[in-house]
PDB file of N, CA and C in Angstrom:
ATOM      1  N   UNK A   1      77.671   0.976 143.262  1.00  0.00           N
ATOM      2  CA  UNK A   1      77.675   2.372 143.679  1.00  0.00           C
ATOM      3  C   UNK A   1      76.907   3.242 142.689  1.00  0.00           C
ATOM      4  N   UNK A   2      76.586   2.753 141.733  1.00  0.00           N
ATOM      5  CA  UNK A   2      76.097   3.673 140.435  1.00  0.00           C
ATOM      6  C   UNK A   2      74.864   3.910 141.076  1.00  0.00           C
ATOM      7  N   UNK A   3      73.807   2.546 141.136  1.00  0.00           N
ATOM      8  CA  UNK A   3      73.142   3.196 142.142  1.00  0.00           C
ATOM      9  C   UNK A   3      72.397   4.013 142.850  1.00  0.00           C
ATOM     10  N   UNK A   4      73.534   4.069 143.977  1.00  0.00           N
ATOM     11  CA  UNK A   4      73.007   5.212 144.826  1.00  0.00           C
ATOM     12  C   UNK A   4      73.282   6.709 144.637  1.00  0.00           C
ATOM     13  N   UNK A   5      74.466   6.368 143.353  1.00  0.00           N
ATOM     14  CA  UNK A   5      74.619   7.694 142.555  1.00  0.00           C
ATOM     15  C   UNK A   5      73.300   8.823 141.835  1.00  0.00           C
ATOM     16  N   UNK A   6      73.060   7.614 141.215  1.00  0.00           N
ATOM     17  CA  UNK A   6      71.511   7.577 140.454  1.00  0.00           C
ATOM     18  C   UNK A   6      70.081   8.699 141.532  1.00  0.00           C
ATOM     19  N   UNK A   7      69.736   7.675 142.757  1.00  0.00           N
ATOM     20  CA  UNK A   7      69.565   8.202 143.633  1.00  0.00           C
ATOM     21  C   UNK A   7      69.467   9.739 144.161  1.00  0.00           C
ATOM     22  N   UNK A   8      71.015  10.049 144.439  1.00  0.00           N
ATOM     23  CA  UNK A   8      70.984  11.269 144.648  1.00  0.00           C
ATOM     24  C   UNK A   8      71.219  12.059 144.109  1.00  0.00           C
ATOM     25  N   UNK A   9      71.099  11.986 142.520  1.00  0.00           N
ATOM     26  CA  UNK A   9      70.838  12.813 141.098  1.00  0.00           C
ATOM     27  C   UNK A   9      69.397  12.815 141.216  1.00  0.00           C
ATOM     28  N   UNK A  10      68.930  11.542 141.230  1.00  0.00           N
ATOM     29  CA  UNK A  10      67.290  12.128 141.342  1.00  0.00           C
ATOM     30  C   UNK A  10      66.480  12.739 142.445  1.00  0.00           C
ATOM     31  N   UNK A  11      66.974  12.431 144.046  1.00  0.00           N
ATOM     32  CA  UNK A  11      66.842  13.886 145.299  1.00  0.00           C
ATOM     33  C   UNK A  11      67.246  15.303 144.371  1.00  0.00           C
ATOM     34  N   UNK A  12      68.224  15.196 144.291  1.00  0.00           N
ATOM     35  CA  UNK A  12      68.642  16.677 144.026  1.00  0.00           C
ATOM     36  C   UNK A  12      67.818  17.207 142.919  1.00  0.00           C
ATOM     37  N   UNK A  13      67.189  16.579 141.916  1.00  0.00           N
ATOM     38  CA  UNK A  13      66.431  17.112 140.493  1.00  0.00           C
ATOM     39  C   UNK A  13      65.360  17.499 141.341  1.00  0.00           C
ATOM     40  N   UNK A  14      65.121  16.874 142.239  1.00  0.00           N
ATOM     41  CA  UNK A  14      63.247  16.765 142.923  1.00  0.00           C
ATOM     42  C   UNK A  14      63.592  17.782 144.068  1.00  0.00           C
ATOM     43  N   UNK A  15      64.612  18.069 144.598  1.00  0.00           N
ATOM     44  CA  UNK A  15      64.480  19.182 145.116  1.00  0.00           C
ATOM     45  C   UNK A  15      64.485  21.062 144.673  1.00  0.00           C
ATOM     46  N   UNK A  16      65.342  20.254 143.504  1.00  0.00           N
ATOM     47  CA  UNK A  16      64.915  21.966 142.632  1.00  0.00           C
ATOM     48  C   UNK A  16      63.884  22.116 142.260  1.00  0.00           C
ATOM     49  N   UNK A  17      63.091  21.473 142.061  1.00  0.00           N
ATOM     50  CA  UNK A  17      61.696  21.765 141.625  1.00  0.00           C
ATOM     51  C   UNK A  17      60.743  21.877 142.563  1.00  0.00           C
ATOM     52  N   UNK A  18      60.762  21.222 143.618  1.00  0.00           N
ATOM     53  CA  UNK A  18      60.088  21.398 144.891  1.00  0.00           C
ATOM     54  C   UNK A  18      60.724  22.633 145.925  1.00  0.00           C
ATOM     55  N   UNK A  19      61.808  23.329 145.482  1.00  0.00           N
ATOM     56  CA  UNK A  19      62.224  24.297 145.935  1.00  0.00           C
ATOM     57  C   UNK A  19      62.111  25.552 145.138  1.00  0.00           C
ATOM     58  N   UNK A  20      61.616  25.145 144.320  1.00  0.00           N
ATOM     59  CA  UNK A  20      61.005  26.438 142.860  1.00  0.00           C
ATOM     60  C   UNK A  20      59.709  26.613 143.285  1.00  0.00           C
ATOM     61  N   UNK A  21      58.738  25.328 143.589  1.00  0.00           N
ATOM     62  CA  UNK A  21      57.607  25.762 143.722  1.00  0.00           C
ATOM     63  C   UNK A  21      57.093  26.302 144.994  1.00  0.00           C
ATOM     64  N   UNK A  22      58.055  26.079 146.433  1.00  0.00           N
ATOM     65  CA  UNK A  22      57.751  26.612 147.143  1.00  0.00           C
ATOM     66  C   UNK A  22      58.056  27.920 147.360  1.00  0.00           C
ATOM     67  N   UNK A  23      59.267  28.397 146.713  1.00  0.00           N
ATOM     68  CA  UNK A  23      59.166  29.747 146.353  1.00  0.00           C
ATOM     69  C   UNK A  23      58.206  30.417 146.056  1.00  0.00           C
ATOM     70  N   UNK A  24      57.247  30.041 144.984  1.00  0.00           N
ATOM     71  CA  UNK A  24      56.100  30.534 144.805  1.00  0.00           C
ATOM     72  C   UNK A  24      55.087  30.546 145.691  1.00  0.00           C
ATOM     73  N   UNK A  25      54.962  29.332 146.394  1.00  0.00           N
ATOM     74  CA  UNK A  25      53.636  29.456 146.954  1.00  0.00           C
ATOM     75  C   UNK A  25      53.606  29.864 148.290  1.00  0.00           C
ATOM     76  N   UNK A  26      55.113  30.626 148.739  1.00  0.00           N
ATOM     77  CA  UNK A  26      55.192  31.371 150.072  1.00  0.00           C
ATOM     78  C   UNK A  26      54.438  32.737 149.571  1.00  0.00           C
ATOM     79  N   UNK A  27      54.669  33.080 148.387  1.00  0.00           N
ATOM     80  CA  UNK A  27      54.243  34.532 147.967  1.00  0.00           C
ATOM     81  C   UNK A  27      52.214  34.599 147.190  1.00  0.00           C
ATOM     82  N   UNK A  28      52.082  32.987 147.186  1.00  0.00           N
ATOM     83  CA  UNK A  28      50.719  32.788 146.222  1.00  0.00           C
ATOM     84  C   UNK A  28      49.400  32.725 147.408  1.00  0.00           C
ATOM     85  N   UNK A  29      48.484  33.541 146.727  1.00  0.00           N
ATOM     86  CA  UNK A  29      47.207  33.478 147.515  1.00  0.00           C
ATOM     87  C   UNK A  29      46.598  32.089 147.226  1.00  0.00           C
ATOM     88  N   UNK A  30      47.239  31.535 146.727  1.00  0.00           N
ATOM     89  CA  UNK A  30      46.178  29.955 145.734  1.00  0.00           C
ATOM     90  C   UNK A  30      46.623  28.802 146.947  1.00  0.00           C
ATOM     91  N   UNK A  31      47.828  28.838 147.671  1.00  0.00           N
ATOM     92  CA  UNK A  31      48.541  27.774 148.509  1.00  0.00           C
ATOM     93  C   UNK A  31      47.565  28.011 150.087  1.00  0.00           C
ATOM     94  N   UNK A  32      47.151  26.986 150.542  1.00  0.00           N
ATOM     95  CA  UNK A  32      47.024  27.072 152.076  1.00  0.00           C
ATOM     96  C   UNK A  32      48.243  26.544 152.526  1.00  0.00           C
ATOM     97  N   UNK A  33      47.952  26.778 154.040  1.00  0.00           N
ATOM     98  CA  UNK A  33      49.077  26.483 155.003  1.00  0.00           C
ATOM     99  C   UNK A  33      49.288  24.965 155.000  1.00  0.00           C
ATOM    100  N   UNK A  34      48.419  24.444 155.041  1.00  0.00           N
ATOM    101  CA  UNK A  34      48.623  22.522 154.805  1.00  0.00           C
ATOM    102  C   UNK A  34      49.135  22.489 153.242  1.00  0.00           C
ATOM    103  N   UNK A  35      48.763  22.927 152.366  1.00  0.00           N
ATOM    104  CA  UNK A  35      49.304  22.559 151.026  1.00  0.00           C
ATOM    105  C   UNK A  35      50.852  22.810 151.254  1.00  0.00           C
ATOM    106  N   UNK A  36      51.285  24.441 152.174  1.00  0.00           N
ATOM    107  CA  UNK A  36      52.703  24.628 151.894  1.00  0.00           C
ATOM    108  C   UNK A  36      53.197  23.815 153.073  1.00  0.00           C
ATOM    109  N   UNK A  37      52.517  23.235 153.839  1.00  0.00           N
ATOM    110  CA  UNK A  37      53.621  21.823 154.848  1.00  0.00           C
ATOM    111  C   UNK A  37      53.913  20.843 154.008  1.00  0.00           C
ATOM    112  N   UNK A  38      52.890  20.466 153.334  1.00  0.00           N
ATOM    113  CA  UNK A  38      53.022  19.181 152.412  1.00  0.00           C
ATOM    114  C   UNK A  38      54.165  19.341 151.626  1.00  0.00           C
ATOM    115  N   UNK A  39      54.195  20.663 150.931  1.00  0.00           N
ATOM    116  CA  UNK A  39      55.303  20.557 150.283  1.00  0.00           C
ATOM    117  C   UNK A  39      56.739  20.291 151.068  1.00  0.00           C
ATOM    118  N   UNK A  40      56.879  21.248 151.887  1.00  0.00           N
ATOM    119  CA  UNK A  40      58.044  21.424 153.073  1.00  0.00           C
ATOM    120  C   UNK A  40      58.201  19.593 153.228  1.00  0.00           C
ATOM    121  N   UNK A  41      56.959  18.897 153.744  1.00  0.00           N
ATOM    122  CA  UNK A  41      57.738  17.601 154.279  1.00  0.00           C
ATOM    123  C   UNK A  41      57.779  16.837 152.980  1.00  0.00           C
ATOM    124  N   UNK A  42      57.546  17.339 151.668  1.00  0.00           N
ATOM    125  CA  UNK A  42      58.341  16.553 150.215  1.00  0.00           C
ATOM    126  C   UNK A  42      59.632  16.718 150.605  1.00  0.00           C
ATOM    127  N   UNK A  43      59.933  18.371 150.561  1.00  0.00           N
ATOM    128  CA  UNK A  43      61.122  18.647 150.242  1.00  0.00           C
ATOM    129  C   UNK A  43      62.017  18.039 151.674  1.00  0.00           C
ATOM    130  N   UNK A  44      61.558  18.034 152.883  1.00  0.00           N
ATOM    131  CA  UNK A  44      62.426  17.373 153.896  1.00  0.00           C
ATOM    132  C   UNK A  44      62.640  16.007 153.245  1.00  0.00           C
ATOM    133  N   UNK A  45      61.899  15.254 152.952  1.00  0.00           N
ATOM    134  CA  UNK A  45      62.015  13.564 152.408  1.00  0.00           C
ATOM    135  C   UNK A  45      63.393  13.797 151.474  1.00  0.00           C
ATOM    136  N   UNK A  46      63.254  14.338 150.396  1.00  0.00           N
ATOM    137  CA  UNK A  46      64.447  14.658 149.013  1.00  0.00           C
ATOM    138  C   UNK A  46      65.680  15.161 149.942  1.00  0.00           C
ATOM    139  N   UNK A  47      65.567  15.939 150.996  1.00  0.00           N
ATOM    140  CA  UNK A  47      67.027  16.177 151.830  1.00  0.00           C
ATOM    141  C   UNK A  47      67.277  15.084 152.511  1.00  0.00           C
ATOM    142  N   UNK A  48      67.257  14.576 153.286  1.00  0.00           N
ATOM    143  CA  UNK A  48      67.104  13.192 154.028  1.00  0.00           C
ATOM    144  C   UNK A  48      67.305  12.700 153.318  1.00  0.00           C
ATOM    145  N   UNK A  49      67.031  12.307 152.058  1.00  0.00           N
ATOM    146  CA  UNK A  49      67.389  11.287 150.749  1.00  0.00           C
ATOM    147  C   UNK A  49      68.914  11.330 150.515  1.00  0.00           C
ATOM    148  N   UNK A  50      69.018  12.327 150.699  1.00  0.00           N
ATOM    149  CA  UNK A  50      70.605  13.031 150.269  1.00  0.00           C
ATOM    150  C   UNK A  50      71.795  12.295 151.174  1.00  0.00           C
ATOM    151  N   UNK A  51      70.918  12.687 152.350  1.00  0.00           N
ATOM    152  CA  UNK A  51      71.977  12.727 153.407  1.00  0.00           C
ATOM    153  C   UNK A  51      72.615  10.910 153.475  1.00  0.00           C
ATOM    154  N   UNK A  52      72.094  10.273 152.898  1.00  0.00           N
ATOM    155  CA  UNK A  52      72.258   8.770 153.022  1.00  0.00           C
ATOM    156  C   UNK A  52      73.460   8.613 152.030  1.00  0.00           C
ATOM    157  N   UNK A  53      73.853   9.433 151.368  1.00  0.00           N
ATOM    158  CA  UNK A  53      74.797   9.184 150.775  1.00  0.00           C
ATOM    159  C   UNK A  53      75.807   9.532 150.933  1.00  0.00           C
ATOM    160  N   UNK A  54      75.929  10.119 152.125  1.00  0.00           N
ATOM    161  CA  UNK A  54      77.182  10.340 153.164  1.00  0.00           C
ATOM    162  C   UNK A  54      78.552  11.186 152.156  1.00  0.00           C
ATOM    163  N   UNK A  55      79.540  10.717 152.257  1.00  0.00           N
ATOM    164  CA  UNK A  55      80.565  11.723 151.837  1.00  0.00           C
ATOM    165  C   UNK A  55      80.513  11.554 150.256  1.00  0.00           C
ATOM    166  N   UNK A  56      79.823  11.333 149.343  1.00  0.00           N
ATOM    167  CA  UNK A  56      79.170  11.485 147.844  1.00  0.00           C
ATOM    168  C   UNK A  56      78.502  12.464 147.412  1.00  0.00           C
ATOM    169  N   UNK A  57      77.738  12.879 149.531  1.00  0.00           N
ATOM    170  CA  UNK A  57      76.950  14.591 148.674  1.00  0.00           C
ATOM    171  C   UNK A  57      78.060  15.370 148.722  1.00  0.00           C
ATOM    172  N   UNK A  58      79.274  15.289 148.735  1.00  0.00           N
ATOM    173  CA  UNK A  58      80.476  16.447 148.622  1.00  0.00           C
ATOM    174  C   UNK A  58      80.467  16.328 147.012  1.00  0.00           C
ATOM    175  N   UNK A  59      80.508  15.646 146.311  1.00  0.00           N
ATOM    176  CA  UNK A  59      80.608  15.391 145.056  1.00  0.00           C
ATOM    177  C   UNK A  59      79.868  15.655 143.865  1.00  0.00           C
ATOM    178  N   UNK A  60      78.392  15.799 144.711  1.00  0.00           N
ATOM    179  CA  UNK A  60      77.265  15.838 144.014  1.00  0.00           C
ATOM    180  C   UNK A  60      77.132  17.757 144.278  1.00  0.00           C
ATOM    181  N   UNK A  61      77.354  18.134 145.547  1.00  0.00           N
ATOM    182  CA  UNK A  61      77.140  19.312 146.185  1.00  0.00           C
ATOM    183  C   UNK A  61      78.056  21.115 145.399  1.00  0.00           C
ATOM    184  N   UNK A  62      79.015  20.160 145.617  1.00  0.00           N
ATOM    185  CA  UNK A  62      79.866  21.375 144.945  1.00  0.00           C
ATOM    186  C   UNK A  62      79.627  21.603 143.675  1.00  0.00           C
ATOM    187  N   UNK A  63      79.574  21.067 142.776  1.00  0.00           N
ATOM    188  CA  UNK A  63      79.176  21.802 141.390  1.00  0.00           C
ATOM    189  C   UNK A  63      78.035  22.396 141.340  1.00  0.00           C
ATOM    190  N   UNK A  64      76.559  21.698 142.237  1.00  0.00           N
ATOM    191  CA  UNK A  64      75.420  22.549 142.330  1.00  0.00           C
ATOM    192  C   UNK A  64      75.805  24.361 142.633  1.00  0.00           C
ATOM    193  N   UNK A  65      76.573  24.512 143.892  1.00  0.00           N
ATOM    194  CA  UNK A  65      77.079  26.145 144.045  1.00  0.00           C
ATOM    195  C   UNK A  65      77.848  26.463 142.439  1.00  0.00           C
ATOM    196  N   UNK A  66      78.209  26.205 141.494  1.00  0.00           N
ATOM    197  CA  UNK A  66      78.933  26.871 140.542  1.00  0.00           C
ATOM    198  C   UNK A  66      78.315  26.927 139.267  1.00  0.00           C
ATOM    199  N   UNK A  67      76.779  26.113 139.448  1.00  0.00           N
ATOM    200  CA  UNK A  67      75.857  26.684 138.347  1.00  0.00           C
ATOM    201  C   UNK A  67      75.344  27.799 138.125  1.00  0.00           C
ATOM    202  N   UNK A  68      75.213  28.402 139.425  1.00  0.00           N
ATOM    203  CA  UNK A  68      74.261  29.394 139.308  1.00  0.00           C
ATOM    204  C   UNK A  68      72.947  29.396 139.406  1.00  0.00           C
ATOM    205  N   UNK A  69      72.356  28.264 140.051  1.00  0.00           N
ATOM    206  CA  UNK A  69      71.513  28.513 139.252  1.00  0.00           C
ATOM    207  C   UNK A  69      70.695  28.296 140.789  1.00  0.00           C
ATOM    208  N   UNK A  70      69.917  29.286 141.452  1.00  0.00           N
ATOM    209  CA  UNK A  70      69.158  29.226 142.450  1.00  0.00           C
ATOM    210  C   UNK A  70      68.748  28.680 143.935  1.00  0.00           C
ATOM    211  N   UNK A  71      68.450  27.723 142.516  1.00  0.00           N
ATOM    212  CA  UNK A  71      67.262  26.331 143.437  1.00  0.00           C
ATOM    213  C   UNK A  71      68.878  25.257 143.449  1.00  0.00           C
ATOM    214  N   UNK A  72      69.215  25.174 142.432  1.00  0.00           N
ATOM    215  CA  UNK A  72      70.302  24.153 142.719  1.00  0.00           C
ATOM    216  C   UNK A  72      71.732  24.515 144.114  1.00  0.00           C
ATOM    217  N   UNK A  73      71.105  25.715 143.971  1.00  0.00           N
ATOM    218  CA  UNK A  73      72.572  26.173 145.311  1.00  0.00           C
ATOM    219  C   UNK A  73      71.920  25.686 146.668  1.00  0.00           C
ATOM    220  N   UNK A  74      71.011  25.889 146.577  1.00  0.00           N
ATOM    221  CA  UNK A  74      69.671  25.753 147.766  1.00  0.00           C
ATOM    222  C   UNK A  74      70.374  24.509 148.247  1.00  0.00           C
ATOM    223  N   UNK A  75      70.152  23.580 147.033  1.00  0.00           N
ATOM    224  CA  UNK A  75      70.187  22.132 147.505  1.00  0.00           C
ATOM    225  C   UNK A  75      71.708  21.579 147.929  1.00  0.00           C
ATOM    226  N   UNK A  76      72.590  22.331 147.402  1.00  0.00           N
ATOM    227  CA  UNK A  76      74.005  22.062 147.217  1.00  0.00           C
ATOM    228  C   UNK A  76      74.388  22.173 148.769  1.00  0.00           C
ATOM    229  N   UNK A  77      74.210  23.791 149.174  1.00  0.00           N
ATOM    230  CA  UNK A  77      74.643  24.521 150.330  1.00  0.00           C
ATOM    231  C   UNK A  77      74.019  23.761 151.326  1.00  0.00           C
ATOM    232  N   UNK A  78      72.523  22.984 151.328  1.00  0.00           N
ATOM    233  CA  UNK A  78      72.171  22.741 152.747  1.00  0.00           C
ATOM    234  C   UNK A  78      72.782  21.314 152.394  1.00  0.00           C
ATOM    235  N   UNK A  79      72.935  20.372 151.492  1.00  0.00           N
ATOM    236  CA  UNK A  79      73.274  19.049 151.538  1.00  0.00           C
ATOM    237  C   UNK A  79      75.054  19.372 152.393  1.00  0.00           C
ATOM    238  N   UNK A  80      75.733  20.469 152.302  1.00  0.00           N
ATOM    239  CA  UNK A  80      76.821  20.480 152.245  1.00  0.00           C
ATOM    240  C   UNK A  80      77.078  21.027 154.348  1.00  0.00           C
ATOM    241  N   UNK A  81      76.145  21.969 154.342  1.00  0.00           N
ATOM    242  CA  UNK A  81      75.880  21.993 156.002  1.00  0.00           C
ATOM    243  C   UNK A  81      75.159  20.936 156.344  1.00  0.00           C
ATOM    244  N   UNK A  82      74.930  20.148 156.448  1.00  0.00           N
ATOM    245  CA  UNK A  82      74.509  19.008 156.975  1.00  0.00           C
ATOM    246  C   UNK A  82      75.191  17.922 157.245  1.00  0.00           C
ATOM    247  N   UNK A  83      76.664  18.183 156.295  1.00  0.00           N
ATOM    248  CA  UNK A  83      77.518  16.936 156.782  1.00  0.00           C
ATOM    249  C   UNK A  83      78.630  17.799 157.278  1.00  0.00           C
ATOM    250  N   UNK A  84      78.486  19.043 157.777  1.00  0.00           N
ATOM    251  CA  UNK A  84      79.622  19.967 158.328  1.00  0.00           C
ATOM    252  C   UNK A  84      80.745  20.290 157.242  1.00  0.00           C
ATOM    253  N   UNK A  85      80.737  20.238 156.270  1.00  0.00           N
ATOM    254  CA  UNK A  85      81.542  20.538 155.045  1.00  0.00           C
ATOM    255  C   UNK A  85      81.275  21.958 154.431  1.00  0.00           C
ATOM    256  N   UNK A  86      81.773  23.197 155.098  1.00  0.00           N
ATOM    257  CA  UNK A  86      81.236  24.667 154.613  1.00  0.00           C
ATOM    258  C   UNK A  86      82.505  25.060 154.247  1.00  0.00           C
ATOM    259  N   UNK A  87      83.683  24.966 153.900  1.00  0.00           N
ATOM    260  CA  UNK A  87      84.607  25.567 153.148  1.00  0.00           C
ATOM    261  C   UNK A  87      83.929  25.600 151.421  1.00  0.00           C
ATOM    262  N   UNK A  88      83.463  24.568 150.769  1.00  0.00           N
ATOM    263  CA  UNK A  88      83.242  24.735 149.625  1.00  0.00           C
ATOM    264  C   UNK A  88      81.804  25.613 149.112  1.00  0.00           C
ATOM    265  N   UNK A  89      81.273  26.031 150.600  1.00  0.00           N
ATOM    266  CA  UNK A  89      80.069  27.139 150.063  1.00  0.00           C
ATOM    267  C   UNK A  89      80.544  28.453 149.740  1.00  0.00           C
ATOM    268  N   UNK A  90      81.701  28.344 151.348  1.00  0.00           N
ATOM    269  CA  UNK A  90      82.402  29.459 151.179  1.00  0.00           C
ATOM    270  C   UNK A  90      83.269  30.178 150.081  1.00  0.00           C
ATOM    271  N   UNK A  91      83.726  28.898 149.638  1.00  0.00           N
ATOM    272  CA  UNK A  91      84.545  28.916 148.349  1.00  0.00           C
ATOM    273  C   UNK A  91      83.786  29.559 146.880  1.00  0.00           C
ATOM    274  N   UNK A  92      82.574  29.232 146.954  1.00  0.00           N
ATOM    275  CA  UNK A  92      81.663  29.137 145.736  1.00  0.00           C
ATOM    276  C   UNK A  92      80.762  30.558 145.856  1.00  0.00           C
ATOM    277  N   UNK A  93      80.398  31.141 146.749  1.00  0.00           N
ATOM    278  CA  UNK A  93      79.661  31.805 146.972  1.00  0.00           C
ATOM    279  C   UNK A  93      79.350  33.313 145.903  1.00  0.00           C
ATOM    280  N   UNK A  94      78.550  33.400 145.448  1.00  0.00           N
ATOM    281  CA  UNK A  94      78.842  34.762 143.944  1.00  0.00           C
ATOM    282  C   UNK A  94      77.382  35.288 143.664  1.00  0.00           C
ATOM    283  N   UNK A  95      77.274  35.902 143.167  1.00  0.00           N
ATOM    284  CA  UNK A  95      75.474  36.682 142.849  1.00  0.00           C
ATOM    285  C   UNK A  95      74.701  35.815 142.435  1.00  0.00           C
ATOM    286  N   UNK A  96      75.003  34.536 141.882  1.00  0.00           N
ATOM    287  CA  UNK A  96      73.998  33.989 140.937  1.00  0.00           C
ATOM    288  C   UNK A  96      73.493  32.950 142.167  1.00  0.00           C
ATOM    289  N   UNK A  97      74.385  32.794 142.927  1.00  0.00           N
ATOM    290  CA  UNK A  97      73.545  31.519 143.860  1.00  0.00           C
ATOM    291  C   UNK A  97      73.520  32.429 145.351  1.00  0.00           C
ATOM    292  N   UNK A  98      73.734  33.509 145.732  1.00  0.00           N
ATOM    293  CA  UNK A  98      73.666  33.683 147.091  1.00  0.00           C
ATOM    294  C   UNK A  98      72.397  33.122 147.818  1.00  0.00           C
ATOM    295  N   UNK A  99      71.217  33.913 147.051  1.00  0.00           N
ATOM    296  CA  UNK A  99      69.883  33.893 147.256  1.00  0.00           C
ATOM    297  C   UNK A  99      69.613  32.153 147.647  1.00  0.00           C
ATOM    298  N   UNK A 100      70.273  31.177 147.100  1.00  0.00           N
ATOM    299  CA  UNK A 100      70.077  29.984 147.704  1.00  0.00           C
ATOM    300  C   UNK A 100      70.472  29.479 148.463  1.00  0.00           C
ATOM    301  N   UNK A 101      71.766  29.972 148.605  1.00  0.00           N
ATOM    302  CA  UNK A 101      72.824  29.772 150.216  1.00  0.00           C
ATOM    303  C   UNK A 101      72.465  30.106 150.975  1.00  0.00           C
ATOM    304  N   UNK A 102      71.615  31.291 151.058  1.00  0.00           N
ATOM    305  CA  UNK A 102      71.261  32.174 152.511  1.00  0.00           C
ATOM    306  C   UNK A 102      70.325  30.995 152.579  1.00  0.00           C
ATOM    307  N   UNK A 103      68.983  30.492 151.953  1.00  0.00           N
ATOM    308  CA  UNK A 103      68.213  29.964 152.155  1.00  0.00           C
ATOM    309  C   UNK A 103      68.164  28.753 152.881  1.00  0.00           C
ATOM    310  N   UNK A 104      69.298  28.242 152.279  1.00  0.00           N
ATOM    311  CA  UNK A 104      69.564  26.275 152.542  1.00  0.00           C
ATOM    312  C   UNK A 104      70.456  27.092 154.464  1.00  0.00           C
ATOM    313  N   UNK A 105      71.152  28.232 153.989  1.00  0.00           N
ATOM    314  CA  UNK A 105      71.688  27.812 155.566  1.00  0.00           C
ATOM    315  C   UNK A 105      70.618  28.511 157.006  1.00  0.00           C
ATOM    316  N   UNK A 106      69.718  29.153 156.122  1.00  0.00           N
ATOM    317  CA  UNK A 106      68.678  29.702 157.384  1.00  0.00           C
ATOM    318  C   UNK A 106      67.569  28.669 157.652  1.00  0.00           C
TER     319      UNK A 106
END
């Protein structure tokens, strides 16, 4: 099991960063529209990655909402709607991560 633990420590690292940079390059004159799909279907691959680990992203998910920290709520909140598990977004929800909750659930 370590593993696939491993795994979806390394989705989730690769999605904060691929969710940092697309932040930027929705707002950057330097990105075309194919550069920002490419990214989008990285970052779909790293979610999908997630999802294989079935009731483990509860584990992995919830502490992402209580960092604070952005990009990591992003990843927390949508890994966590995806397996129908929204009490613990609800639970977590505070200024430092909204901006990523709204994101992962729109």
């Amino acid at each position: 099991m370590a593993i696939i633990l491993d795994i979806l420590t390394e989705h989730l690292e690769e999605i904060e960063f691929l969710w940092s940079q697309r932040t930027e390059a929705i707002r950057s004159p330097d990105y075309s529209v194919r550069e920002l799909l490419e990214l989008d279907d990285r970052i779909d691959a790293h979610l999908q990655g997630l999802l294989v680990g079935g009731e483990h992203c509860v584990e992995f998910a919830v502490p992402l909402l209580q960092e604070g920290d952005r990009f990591m709520a992003f990843a927390g909140a949508w890994c966590l709607a995806q397996i129908r598990v929204f009490e613990p977004i609800l639970d977590q929800i505070n200024e430092c991560n909204l901006d990523g909750v709204v994101e992962a659930l729109c």
